[in-house]
N, C-alpha and C. Protein backbone atom coordinates (compact mmCIF):
# COMPACT_ATOMS: atom_id res chain seq x y z
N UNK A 1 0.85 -1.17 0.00
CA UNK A 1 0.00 0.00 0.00
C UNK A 1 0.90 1.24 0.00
N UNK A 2 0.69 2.03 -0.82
CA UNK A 2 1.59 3.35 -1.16
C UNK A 2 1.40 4.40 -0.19
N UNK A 3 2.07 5.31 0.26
CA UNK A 3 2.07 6.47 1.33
C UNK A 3 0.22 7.10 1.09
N UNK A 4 0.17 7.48 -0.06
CA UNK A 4 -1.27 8.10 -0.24
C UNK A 4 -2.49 7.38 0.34
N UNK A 5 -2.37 5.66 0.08
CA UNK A 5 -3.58 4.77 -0.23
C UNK A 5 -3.54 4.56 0.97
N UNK A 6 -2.30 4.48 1.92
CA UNK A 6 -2.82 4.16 3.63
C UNK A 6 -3.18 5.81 4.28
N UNK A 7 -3.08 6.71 4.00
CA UNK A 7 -3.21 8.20 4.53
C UNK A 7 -4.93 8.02 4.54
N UNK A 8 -5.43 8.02 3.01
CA UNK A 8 -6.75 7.82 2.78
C UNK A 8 -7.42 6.93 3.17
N UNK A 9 -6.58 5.73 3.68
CA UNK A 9 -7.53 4.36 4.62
C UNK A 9 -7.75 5.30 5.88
N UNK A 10 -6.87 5.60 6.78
CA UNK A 10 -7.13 6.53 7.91
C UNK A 10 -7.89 7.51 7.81
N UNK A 11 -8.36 8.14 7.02
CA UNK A 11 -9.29 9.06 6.98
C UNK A 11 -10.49 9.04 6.92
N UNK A 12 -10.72 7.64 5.97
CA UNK A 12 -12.21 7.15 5.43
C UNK A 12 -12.22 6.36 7.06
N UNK A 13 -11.49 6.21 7.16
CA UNK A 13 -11.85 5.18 8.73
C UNK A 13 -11.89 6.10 10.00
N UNK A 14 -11.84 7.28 9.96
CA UNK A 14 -11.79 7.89 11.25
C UNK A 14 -12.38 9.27 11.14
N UNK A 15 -12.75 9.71 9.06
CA UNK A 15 -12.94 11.25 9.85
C UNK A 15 -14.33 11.33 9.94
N UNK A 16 -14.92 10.69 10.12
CA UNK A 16 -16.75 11.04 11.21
C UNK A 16 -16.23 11.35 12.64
N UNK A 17 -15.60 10.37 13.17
CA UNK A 17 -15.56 10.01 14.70
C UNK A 17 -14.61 11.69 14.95
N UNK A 18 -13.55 11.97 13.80
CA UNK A 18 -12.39 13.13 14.05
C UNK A 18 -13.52 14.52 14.20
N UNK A 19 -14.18 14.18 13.72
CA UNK A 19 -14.94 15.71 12.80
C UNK A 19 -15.88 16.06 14.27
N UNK A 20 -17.10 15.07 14.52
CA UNK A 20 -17.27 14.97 15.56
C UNK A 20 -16.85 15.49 16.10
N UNK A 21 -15.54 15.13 17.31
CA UNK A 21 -14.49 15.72 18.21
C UNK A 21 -14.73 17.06 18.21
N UNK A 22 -14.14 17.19 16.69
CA UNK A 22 -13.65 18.55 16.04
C UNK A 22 -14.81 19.62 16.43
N UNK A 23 -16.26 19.37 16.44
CA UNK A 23 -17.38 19.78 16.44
C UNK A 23 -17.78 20.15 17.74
N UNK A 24 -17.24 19.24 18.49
CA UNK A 24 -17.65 19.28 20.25
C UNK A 24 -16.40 20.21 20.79
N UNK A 25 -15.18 20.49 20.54
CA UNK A 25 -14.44 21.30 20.73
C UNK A 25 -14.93 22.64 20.29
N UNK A 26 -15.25 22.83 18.95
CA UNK A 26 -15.08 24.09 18.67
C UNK A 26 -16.73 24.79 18.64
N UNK A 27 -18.11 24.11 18.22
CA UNK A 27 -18.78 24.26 18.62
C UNK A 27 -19.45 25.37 17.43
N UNK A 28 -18.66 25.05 16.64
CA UNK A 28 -19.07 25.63 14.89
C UNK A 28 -18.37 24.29 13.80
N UNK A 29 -19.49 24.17 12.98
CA UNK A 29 -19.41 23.33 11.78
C UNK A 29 -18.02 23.30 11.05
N UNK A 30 -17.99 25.12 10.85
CA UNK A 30 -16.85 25.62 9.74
C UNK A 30 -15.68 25.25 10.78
N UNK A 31 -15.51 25.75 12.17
CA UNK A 31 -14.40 26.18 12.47
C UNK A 31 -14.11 24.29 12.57
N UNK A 32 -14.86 23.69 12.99
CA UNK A 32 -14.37 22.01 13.33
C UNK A 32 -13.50 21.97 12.27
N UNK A 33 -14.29 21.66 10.80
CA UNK A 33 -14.09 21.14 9.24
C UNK A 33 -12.50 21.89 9.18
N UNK A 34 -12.40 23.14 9.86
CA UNK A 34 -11.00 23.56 9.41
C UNK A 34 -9.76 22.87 10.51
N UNK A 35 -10.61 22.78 11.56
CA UNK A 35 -9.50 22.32 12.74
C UNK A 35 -9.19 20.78 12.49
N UNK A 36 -10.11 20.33 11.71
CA UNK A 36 -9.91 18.92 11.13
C UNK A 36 -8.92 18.48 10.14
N UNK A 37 -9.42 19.88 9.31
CA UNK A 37 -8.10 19.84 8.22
C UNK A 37 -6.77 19.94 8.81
N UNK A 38 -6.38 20.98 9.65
CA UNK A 38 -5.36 21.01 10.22
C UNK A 38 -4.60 20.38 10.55
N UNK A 39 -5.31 19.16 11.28
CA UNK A 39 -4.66 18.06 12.36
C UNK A 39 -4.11 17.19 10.73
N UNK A 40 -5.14 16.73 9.76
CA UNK A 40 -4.65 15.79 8.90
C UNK A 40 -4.00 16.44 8.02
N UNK A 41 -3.49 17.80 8.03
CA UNK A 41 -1.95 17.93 7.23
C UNK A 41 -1.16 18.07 7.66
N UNK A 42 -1.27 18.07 8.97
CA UNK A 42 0.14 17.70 10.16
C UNK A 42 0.21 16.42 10.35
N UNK A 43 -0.46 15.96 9.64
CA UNK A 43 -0.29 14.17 10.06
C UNK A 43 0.00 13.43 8.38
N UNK A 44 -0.47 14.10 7.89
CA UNK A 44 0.16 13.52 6.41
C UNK A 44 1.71 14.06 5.75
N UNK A 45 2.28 15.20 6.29
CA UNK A 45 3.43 15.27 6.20
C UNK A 45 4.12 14.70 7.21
N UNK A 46 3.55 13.73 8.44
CA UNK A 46 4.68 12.64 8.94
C UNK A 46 4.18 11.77 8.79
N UNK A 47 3.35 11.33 8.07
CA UNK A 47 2.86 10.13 8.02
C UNK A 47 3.81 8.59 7.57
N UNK A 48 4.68 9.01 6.98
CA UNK A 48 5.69 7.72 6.88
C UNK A 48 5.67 7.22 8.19
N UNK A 49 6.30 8.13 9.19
CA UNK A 49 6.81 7.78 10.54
C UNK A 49 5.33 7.55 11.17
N UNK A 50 4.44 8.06 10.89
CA UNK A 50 3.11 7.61 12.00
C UNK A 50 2.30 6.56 11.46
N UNK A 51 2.76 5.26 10.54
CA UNK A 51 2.72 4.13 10.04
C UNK A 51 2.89 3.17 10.77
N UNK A 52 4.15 4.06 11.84
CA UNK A 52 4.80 2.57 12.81
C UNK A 52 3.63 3.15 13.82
N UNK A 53 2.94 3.73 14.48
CA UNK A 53 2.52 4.04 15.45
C UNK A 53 1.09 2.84 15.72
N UNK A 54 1.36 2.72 17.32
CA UNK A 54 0.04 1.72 17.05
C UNK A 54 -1.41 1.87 17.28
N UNK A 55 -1.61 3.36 17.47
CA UNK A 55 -3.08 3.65 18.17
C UNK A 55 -2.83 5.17 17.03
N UNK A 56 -3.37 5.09 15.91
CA UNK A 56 -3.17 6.43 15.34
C UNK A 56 -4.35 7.27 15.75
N UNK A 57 -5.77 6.77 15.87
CA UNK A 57 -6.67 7.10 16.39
C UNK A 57 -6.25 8.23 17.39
N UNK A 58 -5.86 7.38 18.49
CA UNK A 58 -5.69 8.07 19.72
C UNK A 58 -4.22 9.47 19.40
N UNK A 59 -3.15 9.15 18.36
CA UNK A 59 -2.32 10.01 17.97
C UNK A 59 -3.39 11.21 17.65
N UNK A 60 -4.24 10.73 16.67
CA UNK A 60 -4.96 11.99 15.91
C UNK A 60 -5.67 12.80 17.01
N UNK A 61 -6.16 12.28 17.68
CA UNK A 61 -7.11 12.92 19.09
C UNK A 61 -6.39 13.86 19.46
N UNK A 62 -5.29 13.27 20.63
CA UNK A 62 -4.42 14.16 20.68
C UNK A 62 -4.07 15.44 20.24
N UNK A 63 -3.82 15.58 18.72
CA UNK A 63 -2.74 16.49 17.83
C UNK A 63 -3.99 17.53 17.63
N UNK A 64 -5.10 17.13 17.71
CA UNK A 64 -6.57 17.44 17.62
C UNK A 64 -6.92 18.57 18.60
N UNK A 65 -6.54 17.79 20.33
CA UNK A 65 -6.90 18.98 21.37
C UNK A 65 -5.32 19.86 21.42
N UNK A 66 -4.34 19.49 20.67
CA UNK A 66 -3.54 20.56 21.09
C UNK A 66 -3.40 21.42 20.07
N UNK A 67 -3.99 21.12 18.95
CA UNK A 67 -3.81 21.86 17.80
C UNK A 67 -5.15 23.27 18.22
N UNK A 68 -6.49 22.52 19.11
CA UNK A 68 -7.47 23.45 19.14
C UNK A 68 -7.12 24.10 20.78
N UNK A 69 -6.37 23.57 21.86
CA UNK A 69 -5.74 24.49 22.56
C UNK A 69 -5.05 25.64 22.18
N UNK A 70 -4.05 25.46 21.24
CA UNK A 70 -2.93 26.52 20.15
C UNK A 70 -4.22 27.46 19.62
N UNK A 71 -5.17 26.83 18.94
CA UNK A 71 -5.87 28.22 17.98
C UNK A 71 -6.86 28.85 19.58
N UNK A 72 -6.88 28.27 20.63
CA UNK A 72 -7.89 29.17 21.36
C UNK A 72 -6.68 29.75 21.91
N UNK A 73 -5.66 29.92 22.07
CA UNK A 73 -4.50 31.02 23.01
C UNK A 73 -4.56 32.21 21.95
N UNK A 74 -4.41 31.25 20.79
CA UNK A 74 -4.25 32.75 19.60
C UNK A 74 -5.20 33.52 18.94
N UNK A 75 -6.75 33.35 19.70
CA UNK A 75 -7.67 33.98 19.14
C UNK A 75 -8.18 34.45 20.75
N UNK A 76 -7.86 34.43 21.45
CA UNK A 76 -8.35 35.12 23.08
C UNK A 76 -8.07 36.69 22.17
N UNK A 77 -8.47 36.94 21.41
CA UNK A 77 -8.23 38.21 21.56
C UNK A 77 -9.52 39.04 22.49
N UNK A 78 -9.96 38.65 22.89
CA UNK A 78 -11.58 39.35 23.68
C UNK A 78 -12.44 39.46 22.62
N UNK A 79 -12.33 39.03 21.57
CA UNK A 79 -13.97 39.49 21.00
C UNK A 79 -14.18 37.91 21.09
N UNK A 80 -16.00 38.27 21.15
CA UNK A 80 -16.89 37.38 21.12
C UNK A 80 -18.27 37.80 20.33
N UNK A 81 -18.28 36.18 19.70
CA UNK A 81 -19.22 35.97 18.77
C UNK A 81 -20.51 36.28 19.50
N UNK A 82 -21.35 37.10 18.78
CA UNK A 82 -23.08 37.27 19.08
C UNK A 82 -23.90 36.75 17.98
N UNK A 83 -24.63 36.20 18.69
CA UNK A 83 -25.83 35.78 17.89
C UNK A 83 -27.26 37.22 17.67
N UNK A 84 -26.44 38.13 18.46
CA UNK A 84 -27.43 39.54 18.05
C UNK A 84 -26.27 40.70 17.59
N UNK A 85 -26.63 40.80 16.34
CA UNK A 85 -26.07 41.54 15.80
C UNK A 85 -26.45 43.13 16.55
N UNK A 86 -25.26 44.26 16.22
CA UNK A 86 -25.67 45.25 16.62
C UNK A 86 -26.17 46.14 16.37
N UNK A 87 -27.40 47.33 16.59
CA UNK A 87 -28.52 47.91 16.27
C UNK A 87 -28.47 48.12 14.60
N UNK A 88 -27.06 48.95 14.23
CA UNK A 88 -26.80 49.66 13.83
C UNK A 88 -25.36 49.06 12.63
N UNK A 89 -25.30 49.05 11.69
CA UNK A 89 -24.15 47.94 10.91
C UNK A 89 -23.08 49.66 10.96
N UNK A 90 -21.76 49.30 10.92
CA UNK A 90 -20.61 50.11 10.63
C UNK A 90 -20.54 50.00 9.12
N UNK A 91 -20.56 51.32 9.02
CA UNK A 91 -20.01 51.45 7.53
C UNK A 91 -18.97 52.18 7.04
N UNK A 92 -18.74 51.86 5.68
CA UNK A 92 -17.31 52.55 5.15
C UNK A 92 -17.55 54.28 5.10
N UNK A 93 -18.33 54.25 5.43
CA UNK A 93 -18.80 56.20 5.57
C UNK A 93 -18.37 56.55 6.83
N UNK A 94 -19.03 55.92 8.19
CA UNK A 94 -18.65 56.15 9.21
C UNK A 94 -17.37 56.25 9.68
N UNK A 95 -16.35 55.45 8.88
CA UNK A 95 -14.92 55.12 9.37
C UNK A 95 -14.26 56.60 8.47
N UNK A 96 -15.10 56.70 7.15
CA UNK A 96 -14.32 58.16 6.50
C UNK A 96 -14.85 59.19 7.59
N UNK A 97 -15.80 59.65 7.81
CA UNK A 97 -16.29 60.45 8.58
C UNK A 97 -15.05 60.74 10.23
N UNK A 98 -15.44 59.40 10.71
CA UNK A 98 -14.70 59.78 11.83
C UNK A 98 -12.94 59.87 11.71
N UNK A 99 -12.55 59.90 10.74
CA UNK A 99 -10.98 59.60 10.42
C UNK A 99 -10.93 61.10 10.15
N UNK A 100 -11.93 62.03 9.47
CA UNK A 100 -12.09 63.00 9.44
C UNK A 100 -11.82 64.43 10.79
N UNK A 101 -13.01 63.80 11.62
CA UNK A 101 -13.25 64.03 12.27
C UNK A 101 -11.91 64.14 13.47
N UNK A 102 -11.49 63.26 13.55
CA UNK A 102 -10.22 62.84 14.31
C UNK A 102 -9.10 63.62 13.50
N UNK A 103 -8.74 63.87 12.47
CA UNK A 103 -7.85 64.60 12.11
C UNK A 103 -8.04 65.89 12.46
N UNK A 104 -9.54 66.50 12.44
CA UNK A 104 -9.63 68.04 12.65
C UNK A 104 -9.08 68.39 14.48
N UNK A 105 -9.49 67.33 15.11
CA UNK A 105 -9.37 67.12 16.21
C UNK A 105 -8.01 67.29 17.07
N UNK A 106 -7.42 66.38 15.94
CA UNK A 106 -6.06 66.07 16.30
C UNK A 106 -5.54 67.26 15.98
N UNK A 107 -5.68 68.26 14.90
CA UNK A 107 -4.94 69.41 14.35
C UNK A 107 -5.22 70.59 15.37
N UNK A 108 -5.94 70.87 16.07
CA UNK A 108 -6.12 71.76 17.52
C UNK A 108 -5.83 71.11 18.58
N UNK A 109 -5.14 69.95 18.75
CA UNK A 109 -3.84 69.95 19.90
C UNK A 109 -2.58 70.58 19.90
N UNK A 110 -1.92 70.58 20.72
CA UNK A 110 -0.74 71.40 20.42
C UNK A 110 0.05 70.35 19.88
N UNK A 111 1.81 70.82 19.15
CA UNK A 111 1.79 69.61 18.81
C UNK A 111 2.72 68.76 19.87
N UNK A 112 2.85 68.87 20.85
CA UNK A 112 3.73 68.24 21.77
C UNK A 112 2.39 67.20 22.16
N UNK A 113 1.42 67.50 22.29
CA UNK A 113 0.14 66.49 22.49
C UNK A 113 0.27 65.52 21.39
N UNK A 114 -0.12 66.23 20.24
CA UNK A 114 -0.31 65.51 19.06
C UNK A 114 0.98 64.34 18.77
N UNK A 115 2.05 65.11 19.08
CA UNK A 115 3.61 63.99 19.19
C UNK A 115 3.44 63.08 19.80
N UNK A 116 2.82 63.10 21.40
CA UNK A 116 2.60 62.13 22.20
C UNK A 116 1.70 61.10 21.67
N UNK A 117 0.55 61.76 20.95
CA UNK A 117 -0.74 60.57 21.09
C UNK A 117 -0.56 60.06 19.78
N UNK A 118 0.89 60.53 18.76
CA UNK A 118 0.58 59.45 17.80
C UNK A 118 1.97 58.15 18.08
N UNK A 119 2.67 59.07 18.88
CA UNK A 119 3.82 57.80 18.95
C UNK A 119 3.35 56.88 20.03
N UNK A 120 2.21 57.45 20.63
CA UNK A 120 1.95 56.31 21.65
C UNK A 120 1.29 55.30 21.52
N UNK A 121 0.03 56.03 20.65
CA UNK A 121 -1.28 55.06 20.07
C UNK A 121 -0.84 54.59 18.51
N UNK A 122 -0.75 55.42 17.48
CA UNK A 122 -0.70 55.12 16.24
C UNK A 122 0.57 54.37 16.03
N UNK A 123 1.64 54.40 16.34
CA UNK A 123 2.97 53.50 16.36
C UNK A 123 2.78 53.02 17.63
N UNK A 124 1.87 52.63 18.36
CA UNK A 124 2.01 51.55 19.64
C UNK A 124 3.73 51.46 20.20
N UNK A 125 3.66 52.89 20.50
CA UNK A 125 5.35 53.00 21.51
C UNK A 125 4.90 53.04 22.94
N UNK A 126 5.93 52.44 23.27
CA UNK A 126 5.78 52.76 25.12
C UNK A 126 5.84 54.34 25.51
N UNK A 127 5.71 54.03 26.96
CA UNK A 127 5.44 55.24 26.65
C UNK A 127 7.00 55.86 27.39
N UNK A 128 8.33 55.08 27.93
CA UNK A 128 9.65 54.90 27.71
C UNK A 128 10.03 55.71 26.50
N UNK A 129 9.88 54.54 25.70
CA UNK A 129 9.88 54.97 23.93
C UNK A 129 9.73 56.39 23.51
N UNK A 130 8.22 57.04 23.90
CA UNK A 130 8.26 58.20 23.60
C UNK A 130 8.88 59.06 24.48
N UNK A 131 8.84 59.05 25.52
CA UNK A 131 9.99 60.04 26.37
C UNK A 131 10.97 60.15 26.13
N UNK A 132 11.67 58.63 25.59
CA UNK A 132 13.31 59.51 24.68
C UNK A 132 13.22 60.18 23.68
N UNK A 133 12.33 59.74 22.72
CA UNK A 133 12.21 60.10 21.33
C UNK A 133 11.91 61.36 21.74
N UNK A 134 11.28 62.28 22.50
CA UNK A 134 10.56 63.47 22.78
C UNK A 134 11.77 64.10 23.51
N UNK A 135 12.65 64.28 24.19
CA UNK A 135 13.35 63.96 25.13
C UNK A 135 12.69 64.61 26.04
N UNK A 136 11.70 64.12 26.66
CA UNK A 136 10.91 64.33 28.37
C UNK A 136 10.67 63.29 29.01
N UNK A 137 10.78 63.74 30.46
CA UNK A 137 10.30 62.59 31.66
C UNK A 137 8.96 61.38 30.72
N UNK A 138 9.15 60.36 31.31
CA UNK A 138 7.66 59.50 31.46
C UNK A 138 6.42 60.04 32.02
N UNK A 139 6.50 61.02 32.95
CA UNK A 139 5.32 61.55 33.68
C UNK A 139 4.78 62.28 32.57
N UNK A 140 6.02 63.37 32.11
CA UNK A 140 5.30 64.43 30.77
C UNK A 140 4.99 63.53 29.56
N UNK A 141 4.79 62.25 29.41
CA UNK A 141 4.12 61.94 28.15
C UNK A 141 3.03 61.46 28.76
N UNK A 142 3.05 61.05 29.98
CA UNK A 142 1.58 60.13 30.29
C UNK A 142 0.80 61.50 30.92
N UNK A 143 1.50 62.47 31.14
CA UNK A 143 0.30 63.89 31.45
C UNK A 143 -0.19 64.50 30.13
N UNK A 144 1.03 64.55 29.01
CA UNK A 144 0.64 64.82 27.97
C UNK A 144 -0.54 63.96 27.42
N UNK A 145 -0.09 62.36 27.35
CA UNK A 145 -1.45 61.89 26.82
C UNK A 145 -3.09 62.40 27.15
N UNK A 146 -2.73 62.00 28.77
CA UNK A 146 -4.03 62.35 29.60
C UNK A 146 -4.50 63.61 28.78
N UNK A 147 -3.66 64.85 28.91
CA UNK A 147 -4.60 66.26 28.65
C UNK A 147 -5.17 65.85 27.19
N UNK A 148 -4.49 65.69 26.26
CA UNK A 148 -4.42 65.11 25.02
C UNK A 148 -5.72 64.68 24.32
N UNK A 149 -5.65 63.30 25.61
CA UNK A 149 -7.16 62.73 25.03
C UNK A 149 -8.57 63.12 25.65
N UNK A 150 -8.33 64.01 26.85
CA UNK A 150 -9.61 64.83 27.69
C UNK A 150 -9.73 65.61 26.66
N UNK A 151 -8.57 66.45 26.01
CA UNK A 151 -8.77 67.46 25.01
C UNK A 151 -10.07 66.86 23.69
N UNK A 152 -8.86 65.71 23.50
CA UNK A 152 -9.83 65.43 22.00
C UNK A 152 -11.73 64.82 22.28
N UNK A 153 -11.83 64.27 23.66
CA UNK A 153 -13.02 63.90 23.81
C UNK A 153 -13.80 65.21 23.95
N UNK A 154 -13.30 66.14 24.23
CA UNK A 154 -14.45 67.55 24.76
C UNK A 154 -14.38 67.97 22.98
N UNK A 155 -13.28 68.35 21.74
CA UNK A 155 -13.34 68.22 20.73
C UNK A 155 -13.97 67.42 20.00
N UNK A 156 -14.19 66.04 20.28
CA UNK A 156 -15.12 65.37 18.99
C UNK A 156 -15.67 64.27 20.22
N UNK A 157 -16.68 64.14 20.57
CA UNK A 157 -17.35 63.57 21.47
C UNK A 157 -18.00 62.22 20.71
N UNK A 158 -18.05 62.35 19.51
CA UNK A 158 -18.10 60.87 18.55
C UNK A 158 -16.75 60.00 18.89
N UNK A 159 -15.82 60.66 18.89
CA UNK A 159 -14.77 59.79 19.08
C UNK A 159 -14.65 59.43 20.36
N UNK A 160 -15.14 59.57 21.40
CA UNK A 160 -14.88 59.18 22.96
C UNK A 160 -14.83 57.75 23.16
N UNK A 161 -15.66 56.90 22.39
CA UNK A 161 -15.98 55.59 22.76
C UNK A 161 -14.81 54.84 21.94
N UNK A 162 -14.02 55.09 21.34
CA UNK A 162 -13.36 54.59 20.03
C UNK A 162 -11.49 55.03 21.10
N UNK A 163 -11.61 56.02 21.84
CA UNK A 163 -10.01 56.85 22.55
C UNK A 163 -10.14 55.90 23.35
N UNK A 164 -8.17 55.47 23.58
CA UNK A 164 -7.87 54.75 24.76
C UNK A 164 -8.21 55.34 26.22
N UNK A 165 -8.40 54.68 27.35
CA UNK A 165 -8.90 55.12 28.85
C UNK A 165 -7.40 55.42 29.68
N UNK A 166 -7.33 56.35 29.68
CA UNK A 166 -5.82 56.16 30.70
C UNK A 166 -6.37 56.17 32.52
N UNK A 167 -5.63 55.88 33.10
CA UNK A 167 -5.73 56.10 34.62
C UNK A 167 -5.99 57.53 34.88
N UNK A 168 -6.86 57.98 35.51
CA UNK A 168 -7.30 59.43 35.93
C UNK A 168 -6.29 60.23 36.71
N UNK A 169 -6.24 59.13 37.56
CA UNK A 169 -5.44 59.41 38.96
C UNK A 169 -4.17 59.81 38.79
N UNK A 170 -3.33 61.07 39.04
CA UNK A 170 -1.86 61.61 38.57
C UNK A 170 -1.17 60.29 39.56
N UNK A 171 -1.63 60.15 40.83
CA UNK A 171 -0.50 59.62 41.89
C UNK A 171 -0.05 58.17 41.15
N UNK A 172 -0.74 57.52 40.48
CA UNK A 172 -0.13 56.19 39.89
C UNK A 172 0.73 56.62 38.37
N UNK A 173 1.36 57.83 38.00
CA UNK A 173 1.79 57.99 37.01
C UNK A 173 3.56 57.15 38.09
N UNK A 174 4.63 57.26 37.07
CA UNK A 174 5.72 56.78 37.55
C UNK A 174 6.62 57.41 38.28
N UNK A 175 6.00 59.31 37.67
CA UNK A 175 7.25 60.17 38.40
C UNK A 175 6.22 60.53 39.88
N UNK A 176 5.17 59.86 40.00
CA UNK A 176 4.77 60.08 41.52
C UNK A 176 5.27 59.17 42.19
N UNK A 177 5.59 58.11 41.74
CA UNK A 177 6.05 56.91 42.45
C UNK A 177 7.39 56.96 43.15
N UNK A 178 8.32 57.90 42.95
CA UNK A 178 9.55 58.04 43.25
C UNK A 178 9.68 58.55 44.43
């Protein structure tokens, strides 16, 4: 029996029982069918070597919950699926609009604000990072942010829900900590 013709005996012989699994793990049709695929092209590029193995079944199971452990670490991103969509659909108008909006916004900060809130947010710099690049304390970029983004929420109050939340409180900045 040739590498292909035993790959395809294992498959016709196991992928109901795999898919299944696949189904009770993930708890969507699509996402199983793909987490299924997964496992059997990690198993058909070793499959020479998983010929000698004597419980492939139980191999595939396996490669199965760690392959769908791996995709749930790398999709924790916090969103979650609803089955109620929201009132209102986002559209490609709204995103021109408020990009708009946010620029006019951004252009009546000063620009030592404006320096801060794009190396902090838009290039995701520390906020280390921007204090050298700026050359000021850590306190003056995280006070800068703060005024920054109080500024831009009293400026475009559409954008409030969309601006990062900083800590209110000055005493937990770093140069209080000293």
């Amino acid at each position: 029996m040739d590498r292909d013709a035993g790959f395809r005996a294992f498959v016709d012989a196991h992928q109901r029982p795999l898919l299944r699994l696949a189904y009770l793990l993930t708890g969507e049709a699509h996402l199983a069918e793909d987490l299924l695929q997964s496992v059997l092209v990690r198993m058909i590029g070793r499959w020479p070597k998983l010929r000698r193995v004597d419980n492939l079944d139980a191999y595939a199971r396996k490669t199965m919950l760690n392959q769908y452990i791996s995709w749930r670490r790398r999709r924790s991103s916090g969103e979650v699926p609803s089955a109620h969509p929201p009132d209102r659909a986002y559209t490609p108008e709204d995103s021109t609009v408020l990009r708009i909006v946010l620029r006019q916004a951004l252009m009546r900060l000063t620009p030592k604000q404006r320096a801060v809130l794009v190396l902090r947010f838009y290039e995701d710099r520390s906020e280390r990072d921007v204090a050298d690049l700026l050359g000021c304390s850590v306190g003056t970029v995280k006070s800068q942010a703060h005024h920054a983004l109080a500024r831009l929420r009293a400026l475009a109050p559409e954008l409030a829900p969309r601006l990062p939340v900083l800590d209110d409180d000055p005493a937990h900045s770093e140069g209080a900590r000293r």
